[in-house]
N, C-alpha and C. Protein backbone atom coordinates (compact mmCIF):
# COMPACT_ATOMS: atom_id res chain seq x y z
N UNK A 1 -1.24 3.58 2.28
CA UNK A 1 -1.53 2.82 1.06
C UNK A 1 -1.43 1.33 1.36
N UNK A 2 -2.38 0.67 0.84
CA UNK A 2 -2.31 -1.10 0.91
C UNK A 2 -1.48 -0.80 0.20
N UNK A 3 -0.44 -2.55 1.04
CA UNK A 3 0.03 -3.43 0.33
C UNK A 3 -0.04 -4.59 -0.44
N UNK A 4 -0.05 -4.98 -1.32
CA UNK A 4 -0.13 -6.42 -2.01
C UNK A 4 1.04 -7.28 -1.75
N UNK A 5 1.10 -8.27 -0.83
CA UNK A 5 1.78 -9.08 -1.04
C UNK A 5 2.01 -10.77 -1.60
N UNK A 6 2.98 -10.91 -1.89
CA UNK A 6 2.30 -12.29 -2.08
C UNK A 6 3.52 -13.08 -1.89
N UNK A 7 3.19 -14.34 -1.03
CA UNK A 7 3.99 -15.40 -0.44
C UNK A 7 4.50 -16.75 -0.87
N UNK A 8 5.43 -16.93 -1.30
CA UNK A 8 5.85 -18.18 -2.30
C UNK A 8 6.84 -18.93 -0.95
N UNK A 9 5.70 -20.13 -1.38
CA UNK A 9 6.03 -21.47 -0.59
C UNK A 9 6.82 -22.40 -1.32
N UNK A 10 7.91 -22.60 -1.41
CA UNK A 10 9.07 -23.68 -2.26
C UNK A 10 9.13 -24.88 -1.98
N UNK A 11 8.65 -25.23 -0.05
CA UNK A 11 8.62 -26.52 0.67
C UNK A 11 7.86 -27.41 -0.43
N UNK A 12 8.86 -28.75 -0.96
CA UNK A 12 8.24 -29.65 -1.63
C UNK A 12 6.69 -30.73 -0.31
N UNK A 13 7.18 -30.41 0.94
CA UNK A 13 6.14 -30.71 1.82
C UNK A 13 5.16 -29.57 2.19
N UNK A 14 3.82 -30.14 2.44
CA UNK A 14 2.73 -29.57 2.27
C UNK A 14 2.77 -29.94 4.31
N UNK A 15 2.50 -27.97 4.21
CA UNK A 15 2.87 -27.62 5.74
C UNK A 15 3.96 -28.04 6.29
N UNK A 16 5.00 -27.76 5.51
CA UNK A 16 6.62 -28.02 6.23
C UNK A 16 6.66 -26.75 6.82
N UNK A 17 7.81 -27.01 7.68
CA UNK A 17 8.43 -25.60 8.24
C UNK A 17 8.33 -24.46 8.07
N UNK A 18 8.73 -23.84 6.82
CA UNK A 18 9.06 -22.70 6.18
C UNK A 18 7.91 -22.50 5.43
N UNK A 19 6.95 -23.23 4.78
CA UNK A 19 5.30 -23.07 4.72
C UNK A 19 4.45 -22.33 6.02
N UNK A 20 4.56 -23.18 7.14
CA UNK A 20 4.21 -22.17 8.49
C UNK A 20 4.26 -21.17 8.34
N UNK A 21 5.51 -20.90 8.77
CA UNK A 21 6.34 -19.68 9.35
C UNK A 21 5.56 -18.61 7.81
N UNK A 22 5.86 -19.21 6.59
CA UNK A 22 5.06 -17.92 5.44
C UNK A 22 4.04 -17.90 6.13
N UNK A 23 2.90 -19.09 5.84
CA UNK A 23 1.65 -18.18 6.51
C UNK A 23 0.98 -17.56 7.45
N UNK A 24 2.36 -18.16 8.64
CA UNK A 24 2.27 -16.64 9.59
C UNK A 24 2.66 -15.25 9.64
N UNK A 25 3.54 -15.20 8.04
CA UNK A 25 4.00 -13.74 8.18
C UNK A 25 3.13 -13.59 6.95
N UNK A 26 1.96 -14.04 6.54
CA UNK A 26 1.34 -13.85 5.78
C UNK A 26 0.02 -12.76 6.50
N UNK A 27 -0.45 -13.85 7.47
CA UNK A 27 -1.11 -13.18 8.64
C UNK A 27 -0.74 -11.98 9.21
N UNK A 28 0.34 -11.52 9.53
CA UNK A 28 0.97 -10.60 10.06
C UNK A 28 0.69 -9.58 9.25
N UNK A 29 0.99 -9.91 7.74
CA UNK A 29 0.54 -8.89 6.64
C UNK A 29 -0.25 -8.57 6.59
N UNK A 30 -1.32 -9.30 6.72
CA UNK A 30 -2.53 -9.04 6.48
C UNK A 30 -3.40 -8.27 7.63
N UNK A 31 -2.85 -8.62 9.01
CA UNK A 31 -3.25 -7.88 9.81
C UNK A 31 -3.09 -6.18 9.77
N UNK A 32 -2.40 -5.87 9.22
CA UNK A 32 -1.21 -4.55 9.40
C UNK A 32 -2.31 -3.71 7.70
N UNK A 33 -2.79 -4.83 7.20
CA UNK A 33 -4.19 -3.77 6.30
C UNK A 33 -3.58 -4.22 4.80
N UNK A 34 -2.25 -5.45 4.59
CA UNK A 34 -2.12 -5.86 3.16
C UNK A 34 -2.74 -6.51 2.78
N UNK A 35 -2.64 -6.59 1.35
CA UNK A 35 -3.96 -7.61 0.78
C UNK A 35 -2.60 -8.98 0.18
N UNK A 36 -2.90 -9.96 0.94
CA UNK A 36 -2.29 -11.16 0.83
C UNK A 36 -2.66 -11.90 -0.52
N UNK A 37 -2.02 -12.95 -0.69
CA UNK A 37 -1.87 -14.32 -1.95
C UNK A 37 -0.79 -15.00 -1.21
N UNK A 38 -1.21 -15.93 -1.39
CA UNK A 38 -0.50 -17.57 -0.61
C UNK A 38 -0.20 -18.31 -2.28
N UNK A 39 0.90 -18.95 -2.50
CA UNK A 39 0.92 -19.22 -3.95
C UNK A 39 2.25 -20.80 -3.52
N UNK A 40 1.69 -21.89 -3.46
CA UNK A 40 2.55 -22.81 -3.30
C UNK A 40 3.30 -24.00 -4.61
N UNK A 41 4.59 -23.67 -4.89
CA UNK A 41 5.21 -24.46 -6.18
C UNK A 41 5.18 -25.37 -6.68
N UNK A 42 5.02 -26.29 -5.33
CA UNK A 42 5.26 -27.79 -5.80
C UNK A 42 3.92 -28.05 -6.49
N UNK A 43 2.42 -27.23 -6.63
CA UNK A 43 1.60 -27.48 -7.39
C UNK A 43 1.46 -27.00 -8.91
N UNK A 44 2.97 -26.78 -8.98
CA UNK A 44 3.14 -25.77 -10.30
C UNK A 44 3.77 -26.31 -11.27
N UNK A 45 3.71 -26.10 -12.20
CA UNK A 45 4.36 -26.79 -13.87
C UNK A 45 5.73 -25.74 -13.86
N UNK A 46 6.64 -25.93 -13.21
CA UNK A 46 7.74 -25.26 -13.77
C UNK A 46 8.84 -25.51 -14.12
N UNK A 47 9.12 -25.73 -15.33
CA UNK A 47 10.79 -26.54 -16.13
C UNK A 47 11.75 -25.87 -15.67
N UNK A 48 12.84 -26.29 -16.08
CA UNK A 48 14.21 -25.42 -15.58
C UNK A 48 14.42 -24.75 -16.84
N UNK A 49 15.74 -23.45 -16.46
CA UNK A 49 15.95 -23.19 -17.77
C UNK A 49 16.64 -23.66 -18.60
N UNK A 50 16.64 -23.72 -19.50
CA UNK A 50 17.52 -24.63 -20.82
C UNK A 50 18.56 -23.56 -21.17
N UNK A 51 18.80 -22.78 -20.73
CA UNK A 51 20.09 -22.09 -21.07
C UNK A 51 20.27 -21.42 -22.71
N UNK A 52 19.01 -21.23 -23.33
CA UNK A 52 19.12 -21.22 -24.55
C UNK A 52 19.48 -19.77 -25.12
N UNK A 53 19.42 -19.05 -24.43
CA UNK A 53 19.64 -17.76 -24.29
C UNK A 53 18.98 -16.16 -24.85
N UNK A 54 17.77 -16.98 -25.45
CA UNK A 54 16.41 -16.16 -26.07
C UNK A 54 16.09 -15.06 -25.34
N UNK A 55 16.25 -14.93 -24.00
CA UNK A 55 16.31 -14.07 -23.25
C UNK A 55 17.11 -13.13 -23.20
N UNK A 56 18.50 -13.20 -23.59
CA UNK A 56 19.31 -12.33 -24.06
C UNK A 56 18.77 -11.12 -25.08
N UNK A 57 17.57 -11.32 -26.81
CA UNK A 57 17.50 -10.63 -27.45
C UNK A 57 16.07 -10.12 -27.17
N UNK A 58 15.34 -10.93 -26.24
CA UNK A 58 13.93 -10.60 -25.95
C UNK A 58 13.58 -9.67 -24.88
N UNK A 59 14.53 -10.35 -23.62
CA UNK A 59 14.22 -10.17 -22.37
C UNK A 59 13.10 -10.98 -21.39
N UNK A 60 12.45 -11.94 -22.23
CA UNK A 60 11.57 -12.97 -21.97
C UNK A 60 11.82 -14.19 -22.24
N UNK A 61 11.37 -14.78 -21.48
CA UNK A 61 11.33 -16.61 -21.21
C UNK A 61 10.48 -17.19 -22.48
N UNK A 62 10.95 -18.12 -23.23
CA UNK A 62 10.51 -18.52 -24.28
C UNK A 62 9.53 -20.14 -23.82
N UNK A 63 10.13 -20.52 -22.87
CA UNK A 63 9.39 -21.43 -22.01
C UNK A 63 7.93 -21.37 -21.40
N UNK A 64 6.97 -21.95 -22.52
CA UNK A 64 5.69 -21.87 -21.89
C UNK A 64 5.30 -22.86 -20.84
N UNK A 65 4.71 -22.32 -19.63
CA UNK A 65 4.53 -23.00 -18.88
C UNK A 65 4.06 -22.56 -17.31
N UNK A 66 4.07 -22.99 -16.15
CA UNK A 66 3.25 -21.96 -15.15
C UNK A 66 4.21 -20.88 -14.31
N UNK A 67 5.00 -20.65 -15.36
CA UNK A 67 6.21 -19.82 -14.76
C UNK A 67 5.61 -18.45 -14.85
N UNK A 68 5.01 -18.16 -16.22
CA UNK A 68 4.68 -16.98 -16.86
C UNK A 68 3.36 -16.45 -16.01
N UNK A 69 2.35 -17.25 -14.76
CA UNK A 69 1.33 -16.81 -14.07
C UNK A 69 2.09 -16.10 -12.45
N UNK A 70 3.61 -16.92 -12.78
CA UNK A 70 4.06 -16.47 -11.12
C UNK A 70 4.27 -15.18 -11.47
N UNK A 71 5.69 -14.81 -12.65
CA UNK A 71 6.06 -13.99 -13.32
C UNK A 71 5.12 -12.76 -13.08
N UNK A 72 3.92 -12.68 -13.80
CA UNK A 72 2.68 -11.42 -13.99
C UNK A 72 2.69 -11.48 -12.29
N UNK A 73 2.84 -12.49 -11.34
CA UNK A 73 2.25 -11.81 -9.94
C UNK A 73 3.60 -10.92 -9.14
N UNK A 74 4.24 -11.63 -9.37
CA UNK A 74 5.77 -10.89 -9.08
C UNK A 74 5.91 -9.61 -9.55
N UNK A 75 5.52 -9.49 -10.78
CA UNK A 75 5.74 -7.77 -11.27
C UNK A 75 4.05 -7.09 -10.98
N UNK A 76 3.28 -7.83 -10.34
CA UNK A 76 2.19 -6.35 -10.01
C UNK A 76 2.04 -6.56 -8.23
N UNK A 77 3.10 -7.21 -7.86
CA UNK A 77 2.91 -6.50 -5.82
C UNK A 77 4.18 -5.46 -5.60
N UNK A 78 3.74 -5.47 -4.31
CA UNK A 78 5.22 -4.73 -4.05
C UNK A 78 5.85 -5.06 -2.76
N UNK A 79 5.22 -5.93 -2.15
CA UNK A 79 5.83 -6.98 -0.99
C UNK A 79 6.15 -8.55 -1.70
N UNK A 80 6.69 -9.00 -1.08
CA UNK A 80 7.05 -10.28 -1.61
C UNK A 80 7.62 -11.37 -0.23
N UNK A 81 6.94 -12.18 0.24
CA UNK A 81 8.13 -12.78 0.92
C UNK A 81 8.00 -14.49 0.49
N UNK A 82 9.18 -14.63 0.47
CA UNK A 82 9.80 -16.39 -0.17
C UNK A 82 10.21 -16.98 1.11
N UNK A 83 9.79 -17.97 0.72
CA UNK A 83 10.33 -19.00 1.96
C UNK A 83 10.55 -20.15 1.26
N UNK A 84 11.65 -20.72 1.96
CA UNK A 84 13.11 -22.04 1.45
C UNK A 84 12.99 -23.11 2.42
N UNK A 85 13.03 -24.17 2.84
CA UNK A 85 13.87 -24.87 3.07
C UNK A 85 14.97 -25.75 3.06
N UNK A 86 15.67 -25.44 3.68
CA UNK A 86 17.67 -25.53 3.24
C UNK A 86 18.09 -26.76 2.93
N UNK A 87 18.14 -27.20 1.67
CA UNK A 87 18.65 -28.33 1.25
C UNK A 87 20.28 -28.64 0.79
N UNK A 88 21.39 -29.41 1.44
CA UNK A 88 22.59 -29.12 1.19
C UNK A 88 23.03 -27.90 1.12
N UNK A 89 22.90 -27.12 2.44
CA UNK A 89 23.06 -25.52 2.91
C UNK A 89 22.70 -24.43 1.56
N UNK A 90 21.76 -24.61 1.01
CA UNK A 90 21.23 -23.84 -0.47
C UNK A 90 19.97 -23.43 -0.44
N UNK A 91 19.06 -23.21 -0.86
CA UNK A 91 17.53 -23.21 -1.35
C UNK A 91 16.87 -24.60 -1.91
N UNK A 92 16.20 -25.29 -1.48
CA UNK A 92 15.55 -26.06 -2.20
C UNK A 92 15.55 -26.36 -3.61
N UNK A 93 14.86 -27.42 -3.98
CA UNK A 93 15.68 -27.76 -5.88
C UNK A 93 14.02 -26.62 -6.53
N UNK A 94 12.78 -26.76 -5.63
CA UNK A 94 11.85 -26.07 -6.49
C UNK A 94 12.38 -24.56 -6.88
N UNK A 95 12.53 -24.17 -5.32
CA UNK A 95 12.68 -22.74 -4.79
C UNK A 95 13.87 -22.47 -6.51
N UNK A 96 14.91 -23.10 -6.84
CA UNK A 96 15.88 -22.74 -7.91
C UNK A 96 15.26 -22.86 -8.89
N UNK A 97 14.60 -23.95 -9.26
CA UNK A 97 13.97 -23.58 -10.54
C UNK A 97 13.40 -22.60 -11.29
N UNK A 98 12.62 -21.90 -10.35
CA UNK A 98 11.64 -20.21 -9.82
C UNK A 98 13.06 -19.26 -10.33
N UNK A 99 14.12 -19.53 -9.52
CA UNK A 99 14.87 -18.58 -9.40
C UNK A 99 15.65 -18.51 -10.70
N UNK A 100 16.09 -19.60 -11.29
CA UNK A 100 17.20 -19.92 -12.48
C UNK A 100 15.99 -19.57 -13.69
N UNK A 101 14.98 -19.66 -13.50
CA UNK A 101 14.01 -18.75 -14.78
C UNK A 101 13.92 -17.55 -14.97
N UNK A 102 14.41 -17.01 -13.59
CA UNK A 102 14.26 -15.60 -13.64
C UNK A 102 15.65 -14.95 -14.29
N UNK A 103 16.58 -16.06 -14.99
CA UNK A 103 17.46 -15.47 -15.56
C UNK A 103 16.97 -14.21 -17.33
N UNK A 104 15.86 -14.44 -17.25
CA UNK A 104 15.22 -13.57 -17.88
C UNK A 104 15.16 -12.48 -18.02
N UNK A 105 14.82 -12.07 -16.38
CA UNK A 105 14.72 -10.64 -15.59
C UNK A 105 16.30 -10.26 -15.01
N UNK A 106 17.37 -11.02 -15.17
CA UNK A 106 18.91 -10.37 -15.39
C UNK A 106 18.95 -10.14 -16.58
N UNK A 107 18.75 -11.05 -17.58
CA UNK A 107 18.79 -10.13 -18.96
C UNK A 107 18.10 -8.81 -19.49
N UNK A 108 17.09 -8.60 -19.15
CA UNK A 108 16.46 -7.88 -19.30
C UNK A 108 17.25 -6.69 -18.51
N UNK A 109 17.63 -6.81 -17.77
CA UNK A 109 18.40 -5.37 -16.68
C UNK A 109 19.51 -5.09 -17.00
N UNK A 110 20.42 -6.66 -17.22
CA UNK A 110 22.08 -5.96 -17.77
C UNK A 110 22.59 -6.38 -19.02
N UNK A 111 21.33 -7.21 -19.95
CA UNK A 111 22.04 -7.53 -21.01
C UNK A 111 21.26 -6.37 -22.02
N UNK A 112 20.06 -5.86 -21.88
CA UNK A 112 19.05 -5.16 -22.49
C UNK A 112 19.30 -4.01 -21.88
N UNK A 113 19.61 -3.75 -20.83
CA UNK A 113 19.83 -2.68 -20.00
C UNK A 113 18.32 -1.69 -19.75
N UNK A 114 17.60 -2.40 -19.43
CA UNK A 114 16.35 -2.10 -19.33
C UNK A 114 15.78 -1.91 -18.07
N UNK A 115 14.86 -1.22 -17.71
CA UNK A 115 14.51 -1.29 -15.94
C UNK A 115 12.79 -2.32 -16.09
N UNK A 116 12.20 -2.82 -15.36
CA UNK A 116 11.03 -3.62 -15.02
C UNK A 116 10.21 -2.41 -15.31
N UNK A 117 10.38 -1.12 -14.75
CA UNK A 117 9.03 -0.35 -14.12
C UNK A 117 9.66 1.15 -14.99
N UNK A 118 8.61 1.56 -15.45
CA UNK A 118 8.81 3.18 -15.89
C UNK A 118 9.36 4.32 -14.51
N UNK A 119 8.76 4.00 -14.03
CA UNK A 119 8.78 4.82 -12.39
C UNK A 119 9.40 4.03 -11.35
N UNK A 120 10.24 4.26 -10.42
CA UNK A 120 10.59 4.14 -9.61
C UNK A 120 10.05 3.21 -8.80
N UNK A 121 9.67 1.97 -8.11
CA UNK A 121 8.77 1.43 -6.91
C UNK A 121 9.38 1.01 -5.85
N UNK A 122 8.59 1.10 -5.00
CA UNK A 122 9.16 0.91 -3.32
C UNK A 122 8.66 -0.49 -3.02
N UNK A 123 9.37 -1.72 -3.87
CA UNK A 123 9.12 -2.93 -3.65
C UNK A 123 10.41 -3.39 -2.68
N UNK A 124 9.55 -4.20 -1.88
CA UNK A 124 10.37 -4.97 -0.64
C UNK A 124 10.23 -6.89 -0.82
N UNK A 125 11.25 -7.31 -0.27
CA UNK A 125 11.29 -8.23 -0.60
C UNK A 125 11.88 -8.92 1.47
N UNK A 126 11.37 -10.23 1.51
CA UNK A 126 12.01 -11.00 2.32
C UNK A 126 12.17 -12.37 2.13
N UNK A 127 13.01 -13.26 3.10
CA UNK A 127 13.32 -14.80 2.88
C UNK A 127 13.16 -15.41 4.47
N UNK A 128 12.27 -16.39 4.13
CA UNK A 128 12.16 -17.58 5.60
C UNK A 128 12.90 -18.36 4.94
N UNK A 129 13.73 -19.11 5.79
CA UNK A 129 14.99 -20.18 5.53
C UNK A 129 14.72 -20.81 6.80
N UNK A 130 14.66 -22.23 7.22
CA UNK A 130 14.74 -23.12 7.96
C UNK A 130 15.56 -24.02 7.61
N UNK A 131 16.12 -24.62 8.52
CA UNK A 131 17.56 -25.36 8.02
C UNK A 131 17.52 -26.78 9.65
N UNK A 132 17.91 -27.86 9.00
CA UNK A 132 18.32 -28.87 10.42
C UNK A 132 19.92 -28.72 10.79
N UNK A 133 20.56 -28.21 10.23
CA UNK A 133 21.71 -28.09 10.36
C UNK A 133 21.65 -27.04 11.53
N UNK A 134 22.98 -27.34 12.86
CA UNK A 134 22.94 -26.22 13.77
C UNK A 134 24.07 -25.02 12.94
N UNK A 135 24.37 -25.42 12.12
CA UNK A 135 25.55 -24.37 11.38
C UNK A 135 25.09 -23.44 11.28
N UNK A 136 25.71 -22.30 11.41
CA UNK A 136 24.91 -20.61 10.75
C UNK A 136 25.31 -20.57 9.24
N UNK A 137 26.31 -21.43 9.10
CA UNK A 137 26.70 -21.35 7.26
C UNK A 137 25.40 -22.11 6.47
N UNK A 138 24.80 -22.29 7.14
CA UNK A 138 23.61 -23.04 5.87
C UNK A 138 22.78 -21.97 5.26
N UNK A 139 22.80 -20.84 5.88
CA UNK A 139 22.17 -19.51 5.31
C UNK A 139 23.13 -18.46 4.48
N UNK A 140 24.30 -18.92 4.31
CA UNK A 140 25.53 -18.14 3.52
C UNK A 140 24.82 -18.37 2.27
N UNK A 141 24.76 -19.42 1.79
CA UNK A 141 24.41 -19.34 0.15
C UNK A 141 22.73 -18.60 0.19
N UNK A 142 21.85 -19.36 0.57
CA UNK A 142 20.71 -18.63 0.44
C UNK A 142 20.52 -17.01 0.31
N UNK A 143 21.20 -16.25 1.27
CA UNK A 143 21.68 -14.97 1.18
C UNK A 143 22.19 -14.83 -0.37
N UNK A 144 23.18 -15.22 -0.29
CA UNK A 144 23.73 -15.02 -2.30
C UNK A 144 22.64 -14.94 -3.28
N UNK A 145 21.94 -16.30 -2.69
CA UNK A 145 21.54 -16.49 -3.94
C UNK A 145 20.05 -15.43 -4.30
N UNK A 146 19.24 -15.49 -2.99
CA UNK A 146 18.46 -14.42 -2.59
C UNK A 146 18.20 -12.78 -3.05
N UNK A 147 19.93 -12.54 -2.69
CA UNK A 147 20.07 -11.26 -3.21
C UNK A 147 20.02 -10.52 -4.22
N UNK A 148 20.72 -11.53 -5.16
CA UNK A 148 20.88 -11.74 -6.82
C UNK A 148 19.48 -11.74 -7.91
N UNK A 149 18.88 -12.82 -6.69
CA UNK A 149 16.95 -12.67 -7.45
C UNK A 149 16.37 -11.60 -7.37
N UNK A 150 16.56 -11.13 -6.12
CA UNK A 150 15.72 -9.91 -5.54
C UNK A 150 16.06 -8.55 -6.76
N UNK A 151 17.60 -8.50 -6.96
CA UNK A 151 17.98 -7.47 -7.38
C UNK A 151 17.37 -7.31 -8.71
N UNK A 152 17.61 -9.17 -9.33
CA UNK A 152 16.89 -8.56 -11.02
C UNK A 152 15.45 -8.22 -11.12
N UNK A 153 14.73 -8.31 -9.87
CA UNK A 153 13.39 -8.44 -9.93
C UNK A 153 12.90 -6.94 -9.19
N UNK A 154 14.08 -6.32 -9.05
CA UNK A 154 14.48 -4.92 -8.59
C UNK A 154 13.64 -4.83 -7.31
N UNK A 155 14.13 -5.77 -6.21
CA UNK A 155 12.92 -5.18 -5.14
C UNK A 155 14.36 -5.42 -3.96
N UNK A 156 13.89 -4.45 -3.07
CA UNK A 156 15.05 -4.07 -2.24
C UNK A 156 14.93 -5.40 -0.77
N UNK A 157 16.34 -6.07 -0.41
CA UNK A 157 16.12 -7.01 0.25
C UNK A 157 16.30 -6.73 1.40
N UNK A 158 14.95 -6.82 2.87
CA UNK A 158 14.95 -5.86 3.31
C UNK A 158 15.46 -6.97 4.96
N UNK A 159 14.87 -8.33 4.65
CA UNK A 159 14.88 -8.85 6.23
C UNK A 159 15.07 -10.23 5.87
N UNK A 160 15.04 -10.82 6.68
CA UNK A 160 15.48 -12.85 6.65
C UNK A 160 15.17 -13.09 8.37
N UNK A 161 14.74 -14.53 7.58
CA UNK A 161 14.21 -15.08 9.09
C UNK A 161 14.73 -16.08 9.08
N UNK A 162 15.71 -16.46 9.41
CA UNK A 162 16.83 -17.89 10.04
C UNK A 162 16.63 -18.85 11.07
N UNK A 163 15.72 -20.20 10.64
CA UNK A 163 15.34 -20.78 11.69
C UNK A 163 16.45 -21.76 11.57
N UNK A 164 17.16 -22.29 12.95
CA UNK A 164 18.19 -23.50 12.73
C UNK A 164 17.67 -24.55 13.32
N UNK A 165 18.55 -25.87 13.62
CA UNK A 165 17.89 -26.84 13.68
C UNK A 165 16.64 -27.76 14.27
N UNK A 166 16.03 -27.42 12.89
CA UNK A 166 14.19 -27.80 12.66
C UNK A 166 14.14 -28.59 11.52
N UNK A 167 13.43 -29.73 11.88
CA UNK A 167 13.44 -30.47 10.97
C UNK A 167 12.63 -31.68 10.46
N UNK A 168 11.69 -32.21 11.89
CA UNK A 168 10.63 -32.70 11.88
C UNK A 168 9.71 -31.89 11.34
N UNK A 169 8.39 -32.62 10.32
CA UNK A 169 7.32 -31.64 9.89
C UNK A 169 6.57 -30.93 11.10
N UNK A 170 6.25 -29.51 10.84
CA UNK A 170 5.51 -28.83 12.00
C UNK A 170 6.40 -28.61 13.32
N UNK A 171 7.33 -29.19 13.47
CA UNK A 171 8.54 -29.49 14.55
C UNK A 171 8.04 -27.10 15.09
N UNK A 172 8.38 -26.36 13.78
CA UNK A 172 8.74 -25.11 14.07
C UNK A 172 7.44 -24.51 15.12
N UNK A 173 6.23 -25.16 14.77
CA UNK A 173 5.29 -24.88 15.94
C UNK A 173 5.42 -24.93 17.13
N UNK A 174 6.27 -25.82 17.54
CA UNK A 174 6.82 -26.06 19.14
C UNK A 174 7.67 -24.65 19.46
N UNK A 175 8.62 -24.35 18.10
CA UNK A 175 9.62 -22.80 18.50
C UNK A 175 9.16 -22.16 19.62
N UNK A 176 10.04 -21.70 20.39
CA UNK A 176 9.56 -20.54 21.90
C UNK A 176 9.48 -19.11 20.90
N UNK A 177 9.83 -19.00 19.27
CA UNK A 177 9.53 -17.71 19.44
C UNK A 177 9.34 -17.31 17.38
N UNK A 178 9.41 -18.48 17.23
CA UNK A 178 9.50 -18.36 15.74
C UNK A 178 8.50 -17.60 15.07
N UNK A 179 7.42 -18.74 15.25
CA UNK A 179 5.83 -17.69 14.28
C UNK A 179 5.44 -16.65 15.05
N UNK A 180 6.32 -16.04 16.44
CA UNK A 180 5.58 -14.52 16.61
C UNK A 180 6.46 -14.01 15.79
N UNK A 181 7.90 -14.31 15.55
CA UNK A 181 9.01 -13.64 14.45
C UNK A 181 8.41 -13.18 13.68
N UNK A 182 7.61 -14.59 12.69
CA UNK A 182 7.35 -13.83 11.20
C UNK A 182 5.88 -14.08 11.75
N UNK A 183 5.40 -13.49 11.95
CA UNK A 183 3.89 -12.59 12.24
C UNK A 183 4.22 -11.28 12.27
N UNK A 184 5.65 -10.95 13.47
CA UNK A 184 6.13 -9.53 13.02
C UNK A 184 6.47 -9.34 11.68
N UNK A 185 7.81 -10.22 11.70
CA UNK A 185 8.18 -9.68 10.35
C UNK A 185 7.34 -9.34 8.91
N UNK A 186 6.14 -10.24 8.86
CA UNK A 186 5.21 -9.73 8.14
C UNK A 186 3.93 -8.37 8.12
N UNK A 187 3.98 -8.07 9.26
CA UNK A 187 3.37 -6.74 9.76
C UNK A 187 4.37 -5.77 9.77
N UNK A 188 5.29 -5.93 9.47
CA UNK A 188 6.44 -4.97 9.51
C UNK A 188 7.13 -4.62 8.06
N UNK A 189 7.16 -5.89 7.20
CA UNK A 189 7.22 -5.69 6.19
C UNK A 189 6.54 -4.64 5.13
N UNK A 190 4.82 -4.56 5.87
CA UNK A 190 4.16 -3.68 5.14
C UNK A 190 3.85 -2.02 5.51
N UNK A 191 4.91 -2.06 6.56
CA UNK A 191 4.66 -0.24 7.13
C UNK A 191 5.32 0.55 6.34
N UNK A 192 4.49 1.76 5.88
CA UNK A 192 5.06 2.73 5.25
C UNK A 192 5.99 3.39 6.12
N UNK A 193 5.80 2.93 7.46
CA UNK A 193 7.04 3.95 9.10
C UNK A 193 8.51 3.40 8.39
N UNK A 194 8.63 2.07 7.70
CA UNK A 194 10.14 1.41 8.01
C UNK A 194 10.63 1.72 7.16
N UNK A 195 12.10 2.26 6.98
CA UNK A 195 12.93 2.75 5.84
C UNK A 195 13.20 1.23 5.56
N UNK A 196 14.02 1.25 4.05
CA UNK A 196 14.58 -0.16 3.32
C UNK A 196 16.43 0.46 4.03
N UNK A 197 16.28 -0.72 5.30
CA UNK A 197 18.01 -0.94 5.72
C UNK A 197 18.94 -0.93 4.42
N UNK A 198 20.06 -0.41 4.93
CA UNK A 198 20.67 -0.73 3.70
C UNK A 198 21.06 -2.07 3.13
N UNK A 199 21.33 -3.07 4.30
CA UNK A 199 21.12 -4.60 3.81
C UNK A 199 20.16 -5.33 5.14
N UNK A 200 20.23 -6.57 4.59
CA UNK A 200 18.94 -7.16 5.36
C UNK A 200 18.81 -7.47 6.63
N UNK A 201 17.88 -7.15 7.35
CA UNK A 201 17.79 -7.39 8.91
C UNK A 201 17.98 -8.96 8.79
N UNK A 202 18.78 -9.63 9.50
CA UNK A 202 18.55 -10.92 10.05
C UNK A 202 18.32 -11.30 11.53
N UNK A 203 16.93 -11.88 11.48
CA UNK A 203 16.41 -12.57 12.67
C UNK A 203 16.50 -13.89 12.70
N UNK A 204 17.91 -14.13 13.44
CA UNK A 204 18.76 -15.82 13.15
C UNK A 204 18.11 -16.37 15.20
N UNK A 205 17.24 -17.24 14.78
CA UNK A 205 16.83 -18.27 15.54
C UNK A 205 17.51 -19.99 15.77
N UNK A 206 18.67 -19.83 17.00
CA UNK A 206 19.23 -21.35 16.59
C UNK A 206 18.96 -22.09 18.40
């Protein structure tokens, strides 16, 4: 069975790091017989949430705006991979915005107690993280925070790609081994052969 995936670019730079590296594991996907979408934020209208808590009695974002076009693409694939670059060892300020809207889709699961899908789905999820820091802690929070999205958006978190210190634009093209990483990791993402690990493969590049 195709896959649909679709790839969210957070890099406020156009062809940063972690932009690459997606659309090489975009490629990868696509090689392997998924049907790809490339979808980049910083060209997107998206507010933060206001905390108002409408979502609590709805289960929906009362916030009109280009949140609600990502939203509909998020709930009809069943691959997903996000890519960050690590700002003050975290996710990017876009990449949160995306994510702190989706406080919607936690309400909807534990305040509504509701599931996304009538049936069961075998949605997978992954994260490219590039970071200039040589620390391995700059990927501690991303993980957290990662996990937490994935879960309300009920898709199982299956792999991470940990590039460390990179930091010039395009700099990750020089990598001895990065974009064959996620070329795999994106051809791999879409095999019906790979069970969902019980937590996420990390392929930490420093």
């Amino acid at each position: 069975m195709s896959s649909e995936v679709l790839g969210i670019s957070t890099s406020p730079r156009v062809k940063g790091n972690s932009d690459l590296l997606l659309r090489e594991a975009l490629a990868g996907a696509e090689s392997a017989g998924a049907q790809v979408e490339y979808v980049r934020l910083a060209g997107l209208n998206i507010g933060a949430c206001v905390e108002c808590n409408t979502c609590y009695e709805t289960g929906t974002c009362r916030i009109e705006d280009d949140y609600q076009q990502i939203l509909e693409k998020l709930l009809n694939i069943d691959r997903l991979i996000f890519a960050t670059p690590v700002f003050f060892m975290s996710v990017c300020a876009q990449a949160k915005v995306l994510i702190d809207r989706g406080q919607c889709l936690w309400a909807h699961k534990y305040v509504l107690k509701q599931q996304l899908f009538e049936i069961e789905c075998d949605r997978r999820a992954m994260v490219i993280a590039v970071g200039g820091s040589k620390s391995k802690k700059q990927f501690d929070s991303v993980q957290l925070t990662m996990k937490s999205y994935f879960d309300s958006l009920q898709m199982s978190y299956v792999a991470n790609l940990f590039v460390s210190k990179i930091d010039a634009r395009g700099a990750i093209e020089k990598h001895p081994s990065a974009m064959k990483e996620a070329f795999r990791l994106g051809e791999q993402l879409v095999s019906d052969e790979t069970e969902v690990p019980d937590k996420p493969v990390n392929v930490e590049l420093f």
